[in-house]
C-alpha atoms as a PDB file:
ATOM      1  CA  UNK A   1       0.000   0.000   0.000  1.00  0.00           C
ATOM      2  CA  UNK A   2       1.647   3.210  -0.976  1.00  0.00           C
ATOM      3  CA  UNK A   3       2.095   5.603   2.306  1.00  0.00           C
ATOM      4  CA  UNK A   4       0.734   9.274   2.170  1.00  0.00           C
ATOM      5  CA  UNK A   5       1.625  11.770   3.933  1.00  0.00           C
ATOM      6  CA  UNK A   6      -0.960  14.767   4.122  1.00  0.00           C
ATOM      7  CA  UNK A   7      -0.459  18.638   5.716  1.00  0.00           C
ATOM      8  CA  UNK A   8      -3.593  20.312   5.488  1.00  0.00           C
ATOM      9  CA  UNK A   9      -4.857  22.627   7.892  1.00  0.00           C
ATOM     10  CA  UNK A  10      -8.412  22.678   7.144  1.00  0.00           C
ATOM     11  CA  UNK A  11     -10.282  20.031   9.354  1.00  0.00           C
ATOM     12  CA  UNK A  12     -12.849  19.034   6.598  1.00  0.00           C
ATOM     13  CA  UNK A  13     -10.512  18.913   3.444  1.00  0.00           C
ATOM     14  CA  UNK A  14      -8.241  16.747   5.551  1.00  0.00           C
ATOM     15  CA  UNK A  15     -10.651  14.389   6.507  1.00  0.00           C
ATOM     16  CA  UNK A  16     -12.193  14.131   3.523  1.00  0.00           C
ATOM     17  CA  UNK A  17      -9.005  13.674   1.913  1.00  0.00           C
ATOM     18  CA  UNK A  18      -7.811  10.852   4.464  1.00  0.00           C
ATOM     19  CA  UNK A  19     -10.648   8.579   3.991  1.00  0.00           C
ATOM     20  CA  UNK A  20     -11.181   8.913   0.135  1.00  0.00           C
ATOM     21  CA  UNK A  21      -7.238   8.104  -0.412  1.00  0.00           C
ATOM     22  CA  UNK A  22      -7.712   5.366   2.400  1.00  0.00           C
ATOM     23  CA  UNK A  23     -10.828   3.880   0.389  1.00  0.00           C
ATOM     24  CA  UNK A  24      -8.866   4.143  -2.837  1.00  0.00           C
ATOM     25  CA  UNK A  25      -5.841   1.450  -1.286  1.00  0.00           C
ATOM     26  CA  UNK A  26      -3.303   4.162   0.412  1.00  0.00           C
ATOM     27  CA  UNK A  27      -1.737   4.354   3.975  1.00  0.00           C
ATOM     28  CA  UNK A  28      -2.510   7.557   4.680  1.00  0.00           C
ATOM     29  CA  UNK A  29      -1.333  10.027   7.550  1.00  0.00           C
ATOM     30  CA  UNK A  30      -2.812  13.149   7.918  1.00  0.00           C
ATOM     31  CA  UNK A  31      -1.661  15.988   9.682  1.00  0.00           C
ATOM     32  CA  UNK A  32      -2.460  19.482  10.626  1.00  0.00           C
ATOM     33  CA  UNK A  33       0.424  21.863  10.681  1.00  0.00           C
ATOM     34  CA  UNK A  34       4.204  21.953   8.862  1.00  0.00           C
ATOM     35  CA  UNK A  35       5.624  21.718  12.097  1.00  0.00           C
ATOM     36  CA  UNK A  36       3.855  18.124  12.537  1.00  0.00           C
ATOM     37  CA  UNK A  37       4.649  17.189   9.314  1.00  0.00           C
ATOM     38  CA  UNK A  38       8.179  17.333   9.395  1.00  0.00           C
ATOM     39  CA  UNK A  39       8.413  15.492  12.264  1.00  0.00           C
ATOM     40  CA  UNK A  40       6.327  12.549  11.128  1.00  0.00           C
ATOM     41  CA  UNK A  41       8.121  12.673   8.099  1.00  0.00           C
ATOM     42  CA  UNK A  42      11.436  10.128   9.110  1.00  0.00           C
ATOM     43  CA  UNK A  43       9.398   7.727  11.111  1.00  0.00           C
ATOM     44  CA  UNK A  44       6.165   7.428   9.079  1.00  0.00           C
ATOM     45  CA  UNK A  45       8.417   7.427   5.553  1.00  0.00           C
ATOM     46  CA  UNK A  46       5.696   8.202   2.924  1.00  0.00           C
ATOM     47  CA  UNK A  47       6.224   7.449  -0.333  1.00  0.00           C
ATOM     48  CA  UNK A  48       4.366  10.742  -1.710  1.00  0.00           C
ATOM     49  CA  UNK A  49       3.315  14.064   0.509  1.00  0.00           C
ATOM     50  CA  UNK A  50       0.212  15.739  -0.472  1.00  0.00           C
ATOM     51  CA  UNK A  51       1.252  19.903   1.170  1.00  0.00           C
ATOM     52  CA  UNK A  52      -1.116  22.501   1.308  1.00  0.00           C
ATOM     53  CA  UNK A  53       0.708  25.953   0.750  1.00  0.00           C
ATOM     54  CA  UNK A  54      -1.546  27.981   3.193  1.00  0.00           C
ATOM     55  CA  UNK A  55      -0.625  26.726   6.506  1.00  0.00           C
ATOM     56  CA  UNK A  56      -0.670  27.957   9.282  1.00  0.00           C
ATOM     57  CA  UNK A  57       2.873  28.343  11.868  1.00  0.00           C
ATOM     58  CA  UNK A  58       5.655  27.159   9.166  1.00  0.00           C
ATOM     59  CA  UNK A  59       4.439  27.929   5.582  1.00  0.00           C
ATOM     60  CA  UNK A  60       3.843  25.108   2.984  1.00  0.00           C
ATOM     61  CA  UNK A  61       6.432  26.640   0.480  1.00  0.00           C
ATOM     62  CA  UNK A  62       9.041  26.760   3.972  1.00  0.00           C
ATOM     63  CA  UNK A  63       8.109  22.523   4.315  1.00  0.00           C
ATOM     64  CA  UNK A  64       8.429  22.149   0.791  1.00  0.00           C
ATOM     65  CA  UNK A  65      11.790  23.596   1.005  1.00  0.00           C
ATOM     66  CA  UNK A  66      12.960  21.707   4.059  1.00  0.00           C
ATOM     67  CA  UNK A  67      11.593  18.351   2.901  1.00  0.00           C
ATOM     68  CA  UNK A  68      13.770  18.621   0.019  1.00  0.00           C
ATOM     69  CA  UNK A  69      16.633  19.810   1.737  1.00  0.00           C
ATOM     70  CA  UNK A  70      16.837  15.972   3.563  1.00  0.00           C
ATOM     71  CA  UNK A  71      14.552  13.907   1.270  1.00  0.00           C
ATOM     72  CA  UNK A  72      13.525  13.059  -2.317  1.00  0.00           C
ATOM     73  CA  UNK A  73      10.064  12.199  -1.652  1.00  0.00           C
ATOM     74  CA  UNK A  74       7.684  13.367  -4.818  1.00  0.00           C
ATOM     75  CA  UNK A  75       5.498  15.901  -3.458  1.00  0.00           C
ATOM     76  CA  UNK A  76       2.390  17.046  -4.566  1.00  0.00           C
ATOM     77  CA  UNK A  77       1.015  20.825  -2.852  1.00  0.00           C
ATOM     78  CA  UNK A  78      -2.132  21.956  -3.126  1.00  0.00           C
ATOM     79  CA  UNK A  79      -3.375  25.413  -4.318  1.00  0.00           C
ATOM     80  CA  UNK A  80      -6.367  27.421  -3.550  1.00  0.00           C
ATOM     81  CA  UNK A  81      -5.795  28.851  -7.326  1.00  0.00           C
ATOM     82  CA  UNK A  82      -4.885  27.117 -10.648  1.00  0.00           C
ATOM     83  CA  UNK A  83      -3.520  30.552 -12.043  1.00  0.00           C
ATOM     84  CA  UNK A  84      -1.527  31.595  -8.518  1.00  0.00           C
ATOM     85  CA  UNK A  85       1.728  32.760  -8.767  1.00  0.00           C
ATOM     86  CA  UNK A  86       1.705  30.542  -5.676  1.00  0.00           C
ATOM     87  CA  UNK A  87       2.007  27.485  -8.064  1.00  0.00           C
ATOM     88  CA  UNK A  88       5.305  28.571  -9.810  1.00  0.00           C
ATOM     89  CA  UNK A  89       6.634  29.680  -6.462  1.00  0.00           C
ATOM     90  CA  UNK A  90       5.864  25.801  -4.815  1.00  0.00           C
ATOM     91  CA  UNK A  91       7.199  24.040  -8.253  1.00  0.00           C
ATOM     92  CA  UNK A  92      10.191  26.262  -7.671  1.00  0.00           C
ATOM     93  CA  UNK A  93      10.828  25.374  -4.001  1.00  0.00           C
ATOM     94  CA  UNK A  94      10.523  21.574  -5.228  1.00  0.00           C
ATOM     95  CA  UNK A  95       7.207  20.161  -5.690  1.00  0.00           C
ATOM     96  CA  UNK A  96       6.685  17.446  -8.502  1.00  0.00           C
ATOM     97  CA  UNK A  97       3.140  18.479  -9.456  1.00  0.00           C
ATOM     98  CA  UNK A  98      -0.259  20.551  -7.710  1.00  0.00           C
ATOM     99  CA  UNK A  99      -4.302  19.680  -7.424  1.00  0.00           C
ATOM    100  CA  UNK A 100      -5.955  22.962  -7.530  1.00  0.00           C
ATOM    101  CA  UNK A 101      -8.779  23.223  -4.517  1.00  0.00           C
ATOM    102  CA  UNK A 102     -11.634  21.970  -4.495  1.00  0.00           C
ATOM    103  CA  UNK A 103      -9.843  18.889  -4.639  1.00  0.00           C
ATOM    104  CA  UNK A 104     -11.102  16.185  -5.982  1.00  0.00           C
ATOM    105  CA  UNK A 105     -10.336  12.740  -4.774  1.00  0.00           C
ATOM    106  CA  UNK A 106      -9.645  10.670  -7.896  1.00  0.00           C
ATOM    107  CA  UNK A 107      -7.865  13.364  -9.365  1.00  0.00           C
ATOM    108  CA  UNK A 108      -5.806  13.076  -6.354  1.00  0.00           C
ATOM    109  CA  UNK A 109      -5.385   9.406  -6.898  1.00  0.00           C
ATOM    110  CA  UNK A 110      -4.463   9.410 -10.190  1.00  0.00           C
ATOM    111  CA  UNK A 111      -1.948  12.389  -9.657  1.00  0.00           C
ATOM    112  CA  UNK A 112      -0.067  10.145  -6.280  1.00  0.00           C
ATOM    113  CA  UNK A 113      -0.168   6.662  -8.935  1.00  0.00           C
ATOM    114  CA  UNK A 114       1.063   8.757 -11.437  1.00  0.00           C
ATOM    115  CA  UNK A 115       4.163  10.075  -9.283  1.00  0.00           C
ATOM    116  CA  UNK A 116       4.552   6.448  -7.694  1.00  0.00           C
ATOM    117  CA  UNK A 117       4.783   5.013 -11.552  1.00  0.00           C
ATOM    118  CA  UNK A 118       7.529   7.835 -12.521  1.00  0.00           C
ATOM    119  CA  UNK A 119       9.447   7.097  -9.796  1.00  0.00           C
ATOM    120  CA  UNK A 120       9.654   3.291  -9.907  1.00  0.00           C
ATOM    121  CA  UNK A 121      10.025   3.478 -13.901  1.00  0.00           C
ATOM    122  CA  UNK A 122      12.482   6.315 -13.894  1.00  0.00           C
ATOM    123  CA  UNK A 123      14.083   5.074 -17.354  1.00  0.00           C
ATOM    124  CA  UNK A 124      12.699   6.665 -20.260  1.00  0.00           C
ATOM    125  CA  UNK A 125      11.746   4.568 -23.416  1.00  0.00           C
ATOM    126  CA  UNK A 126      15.293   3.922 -25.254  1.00  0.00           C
ATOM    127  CA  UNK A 127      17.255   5.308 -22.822  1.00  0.00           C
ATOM    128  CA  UNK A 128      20.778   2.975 -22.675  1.00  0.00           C
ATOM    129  CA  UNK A 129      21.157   1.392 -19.263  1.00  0.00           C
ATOM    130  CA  UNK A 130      24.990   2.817 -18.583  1.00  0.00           C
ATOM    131  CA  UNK A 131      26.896   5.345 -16.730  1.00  0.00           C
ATOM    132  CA  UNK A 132      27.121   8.369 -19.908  1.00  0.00           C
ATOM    133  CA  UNK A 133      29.836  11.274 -19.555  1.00  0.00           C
ATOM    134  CA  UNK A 134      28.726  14.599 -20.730  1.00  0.00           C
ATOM    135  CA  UNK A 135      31.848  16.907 -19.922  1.00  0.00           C
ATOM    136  CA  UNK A 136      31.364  17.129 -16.290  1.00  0.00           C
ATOM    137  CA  UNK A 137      28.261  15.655 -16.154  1.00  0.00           C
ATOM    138  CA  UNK A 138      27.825  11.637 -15.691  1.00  0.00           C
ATOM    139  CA  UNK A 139      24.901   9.956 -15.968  1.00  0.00           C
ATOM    140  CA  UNK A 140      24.463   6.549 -14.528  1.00  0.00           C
ATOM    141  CA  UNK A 141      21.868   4.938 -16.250  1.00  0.00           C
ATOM    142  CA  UNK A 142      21.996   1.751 -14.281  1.00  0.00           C
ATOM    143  CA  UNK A 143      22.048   3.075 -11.104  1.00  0.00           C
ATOM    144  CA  UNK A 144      20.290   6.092 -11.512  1.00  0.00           C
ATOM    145  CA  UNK A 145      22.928   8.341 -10.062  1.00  0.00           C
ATOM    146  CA  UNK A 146      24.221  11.797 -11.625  1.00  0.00           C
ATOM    147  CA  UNK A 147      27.520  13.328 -10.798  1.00  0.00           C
ATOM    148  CA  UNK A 148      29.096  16.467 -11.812  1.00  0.00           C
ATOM    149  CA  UNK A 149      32.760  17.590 -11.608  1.00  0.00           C
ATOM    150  CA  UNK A 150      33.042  14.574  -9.986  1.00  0.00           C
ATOM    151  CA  UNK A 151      30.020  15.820  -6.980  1.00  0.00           C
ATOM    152  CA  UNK A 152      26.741  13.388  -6.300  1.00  0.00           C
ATOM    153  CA  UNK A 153      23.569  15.167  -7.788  1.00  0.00           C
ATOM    154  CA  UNK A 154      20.673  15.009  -5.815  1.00  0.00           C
ATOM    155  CA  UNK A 155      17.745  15.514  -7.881  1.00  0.00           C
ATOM    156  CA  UNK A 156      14.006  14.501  -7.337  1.00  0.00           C
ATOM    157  CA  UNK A 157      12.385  12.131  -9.231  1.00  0.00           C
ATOM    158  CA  UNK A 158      10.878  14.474 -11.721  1.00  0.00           C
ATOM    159  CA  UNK A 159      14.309  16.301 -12.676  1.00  0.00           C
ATOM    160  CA  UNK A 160      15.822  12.874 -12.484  1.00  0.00           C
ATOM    161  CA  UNK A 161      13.152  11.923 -15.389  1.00  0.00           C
ATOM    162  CA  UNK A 162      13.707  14.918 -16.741  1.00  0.00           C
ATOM    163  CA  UNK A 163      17.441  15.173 -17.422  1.00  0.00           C
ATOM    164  CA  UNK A 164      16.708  11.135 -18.304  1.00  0.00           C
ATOM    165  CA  UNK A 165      14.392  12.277 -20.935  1.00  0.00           C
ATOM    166  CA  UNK A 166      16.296  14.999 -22.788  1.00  0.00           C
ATOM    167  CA  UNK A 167      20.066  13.755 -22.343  1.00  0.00           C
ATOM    168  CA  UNK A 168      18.700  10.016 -23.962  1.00  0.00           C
ATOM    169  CA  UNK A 169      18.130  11.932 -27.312  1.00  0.00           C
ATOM    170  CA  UNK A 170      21.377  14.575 -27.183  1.00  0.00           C
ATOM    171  CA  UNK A 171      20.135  17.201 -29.881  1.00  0.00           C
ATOM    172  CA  UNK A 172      16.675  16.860 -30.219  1.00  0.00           C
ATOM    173  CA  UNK A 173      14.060  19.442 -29.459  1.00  0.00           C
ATOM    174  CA  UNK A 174      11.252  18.306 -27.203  1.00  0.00           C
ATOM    175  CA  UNK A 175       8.179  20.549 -26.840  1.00  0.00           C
ATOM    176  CA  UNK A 176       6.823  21.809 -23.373  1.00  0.00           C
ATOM    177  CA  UNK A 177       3.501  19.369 -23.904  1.00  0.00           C
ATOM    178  CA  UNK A 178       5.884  16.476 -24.893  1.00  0.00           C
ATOM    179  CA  UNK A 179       7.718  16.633 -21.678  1.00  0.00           C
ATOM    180  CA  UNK A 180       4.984  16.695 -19.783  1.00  0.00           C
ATOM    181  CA  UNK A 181       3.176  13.707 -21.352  1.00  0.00           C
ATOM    182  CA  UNK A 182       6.568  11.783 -21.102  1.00  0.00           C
ATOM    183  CA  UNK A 183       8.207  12.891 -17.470  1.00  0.00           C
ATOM    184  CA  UNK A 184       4.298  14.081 -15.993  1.00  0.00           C
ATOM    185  CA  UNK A 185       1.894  12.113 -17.458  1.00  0.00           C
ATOM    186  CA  UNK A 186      -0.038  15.038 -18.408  1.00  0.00           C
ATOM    187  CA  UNK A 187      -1.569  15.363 -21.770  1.00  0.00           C
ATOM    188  CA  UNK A 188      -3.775  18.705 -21.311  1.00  0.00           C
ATOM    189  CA  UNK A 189      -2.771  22.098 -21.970  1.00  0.00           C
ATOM    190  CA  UNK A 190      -2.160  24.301 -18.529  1.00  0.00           C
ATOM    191  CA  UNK A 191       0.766  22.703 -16.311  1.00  0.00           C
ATOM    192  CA  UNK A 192       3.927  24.093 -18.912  1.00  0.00           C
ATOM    193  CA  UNK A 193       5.014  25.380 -15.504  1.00  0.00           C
ATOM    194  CA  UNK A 194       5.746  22.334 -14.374  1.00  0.00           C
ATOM    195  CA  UNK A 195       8.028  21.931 -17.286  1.00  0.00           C
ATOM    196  CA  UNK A 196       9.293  25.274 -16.694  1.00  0.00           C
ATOM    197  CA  UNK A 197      10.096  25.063 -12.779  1.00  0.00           C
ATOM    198  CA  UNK A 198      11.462  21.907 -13.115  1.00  0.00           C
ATOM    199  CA  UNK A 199      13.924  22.692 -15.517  1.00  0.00           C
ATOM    200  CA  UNK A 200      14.842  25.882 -13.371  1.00  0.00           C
ATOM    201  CA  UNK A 201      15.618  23.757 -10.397  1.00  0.00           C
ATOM    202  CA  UNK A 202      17.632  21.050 -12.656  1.00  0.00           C
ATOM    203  CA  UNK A 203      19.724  23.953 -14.094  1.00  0.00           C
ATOM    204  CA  UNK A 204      20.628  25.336 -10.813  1.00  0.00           C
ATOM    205  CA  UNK A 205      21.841  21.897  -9.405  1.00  0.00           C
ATOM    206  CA  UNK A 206      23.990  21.053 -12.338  1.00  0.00           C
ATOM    207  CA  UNK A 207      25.369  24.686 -11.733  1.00  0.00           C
ATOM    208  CA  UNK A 208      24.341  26.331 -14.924  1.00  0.00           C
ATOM    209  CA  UNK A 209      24.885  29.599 -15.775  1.00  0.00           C
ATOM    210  CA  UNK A 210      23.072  32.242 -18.573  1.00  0.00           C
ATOM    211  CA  UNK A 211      24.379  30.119 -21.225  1.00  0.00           C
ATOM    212  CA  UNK A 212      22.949  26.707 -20.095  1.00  0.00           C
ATOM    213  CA  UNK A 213      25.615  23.553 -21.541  1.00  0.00           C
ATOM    214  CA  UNK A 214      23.263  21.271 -20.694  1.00  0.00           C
ATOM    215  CA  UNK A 215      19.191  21.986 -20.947  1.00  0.00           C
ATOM    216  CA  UNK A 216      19.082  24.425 -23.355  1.00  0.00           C
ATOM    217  CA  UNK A 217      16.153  26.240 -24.335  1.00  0.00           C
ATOM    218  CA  UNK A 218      15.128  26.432 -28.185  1.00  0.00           C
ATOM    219  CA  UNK A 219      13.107  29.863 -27.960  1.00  0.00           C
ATOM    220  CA  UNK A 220       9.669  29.218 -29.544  1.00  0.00           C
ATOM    221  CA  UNK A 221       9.718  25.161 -29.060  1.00  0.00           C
ATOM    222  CA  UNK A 222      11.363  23.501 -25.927  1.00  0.00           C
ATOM    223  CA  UNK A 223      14.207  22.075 -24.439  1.00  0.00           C
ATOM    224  CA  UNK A 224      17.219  20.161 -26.020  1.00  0.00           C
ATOM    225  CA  UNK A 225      20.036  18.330 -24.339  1.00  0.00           C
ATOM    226  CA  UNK A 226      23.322  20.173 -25.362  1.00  0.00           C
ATOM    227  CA  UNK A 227      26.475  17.643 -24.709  1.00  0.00           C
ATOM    228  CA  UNK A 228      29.620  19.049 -24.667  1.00  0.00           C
END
């Protein structure tokens, strides 16, 4: 049974989301402040965290921040507003996707499956299953490990699919709505930010500068993996 973790302050919501994820086939743990879900994150070890970004105490952007800054668990926040610069700000501090309030509880669902099935199929279609040298950059196919200048890489399982996704095809040009059906799942128009943030985060952990070596943007179209 996959383990979820939710922070949501509002009593109903988090009831409401605690017993429709528990009827769907998910351990679920739901708690009321940041505060208590940082603690609870070690021992309960969830393997997806559902955050609401208006907490009160410790924001939800703050626990975003500070779960990444000790774990790689995909999570998922929750917005009162679909067109929030709140969003862009939470994909920024390390979330792997949002669910826009109202929530609704298989959308929910299928958003947690679809995280759990990127991160336990992390290799894209094609993609060569051996360590690849880049200049600095290595990618370890196998073992699903990136260095650079010789440094471990910790990246979250969507830049991990990410950088998987572009650097297996060194050249080509993928669109914003091609990522996002191949590293998100998502086939509807709306979430490009996701593409967007996540590449922002990916650039700043493999150090890149204005002139990105690595993900380059193609103005107009997308991304492309630059070797050097």
């Amino acid at each position: 049974m996959p383990r979820v973790l939710i922070v949501e302050d509002d009593q109903d919501v988090r009831r409401a989301l605690h017993l429709s994820l528990r009827h769907q086939g998910h351990e679920v743990l739901a708690v009321e402040t940041g505060e208590e879900g940082l603690e609870r994150l070690r021992p309960f070890r969830p393997d997806v965290v559902i955050l609401d970004l208006m907490l009160p105490g410790i924001s939800g952007l703050d626990v975003c921040r500070r779960i990444r800054d000790r774990d790689q668990v995909p999570i998922i926040v929750v917005t009162a507003r679909g067109d929030d610069i709140d969003v862009v700000v939470g994909l920024e501090a390390g979330a792997d996707d949002y669910v826009v309030k109202p929530v609704r509880a298989r959308v929910l669902d299928a958003r947690i499956r679809a995280v759990l099935r990127r991160q336990d199929a992390t290799l894209p279609d094609g993609a060569r299953p051996r360590a690849e040298a880049h200049g600095e950059l290595v990618i370890d196919r196998a073992g699903l490990e990136v260095t650079h200048g010789g440094e471990a890489v910790s990246l979250a399982p969507s830049e991990l699919r990410l950088l998987l996704t572009l650097s297996a095809s060194p050249g080509q040009v993928f669109s914003r709505q091609q990522l996002l059906q191949s590293v998100w799942e998502h086939s509807y128009h709306g979430d490009i930010r996701l593409v967007d943030a996540c590449v922002k985060r990916l650039r700043g952990k493999l150090g890149e500068g204005r002139n990105p070596r690595y993900v380059q943007t193609v103005r107009g179209f997308g991304y492309r993996f630059g070797s050097p």
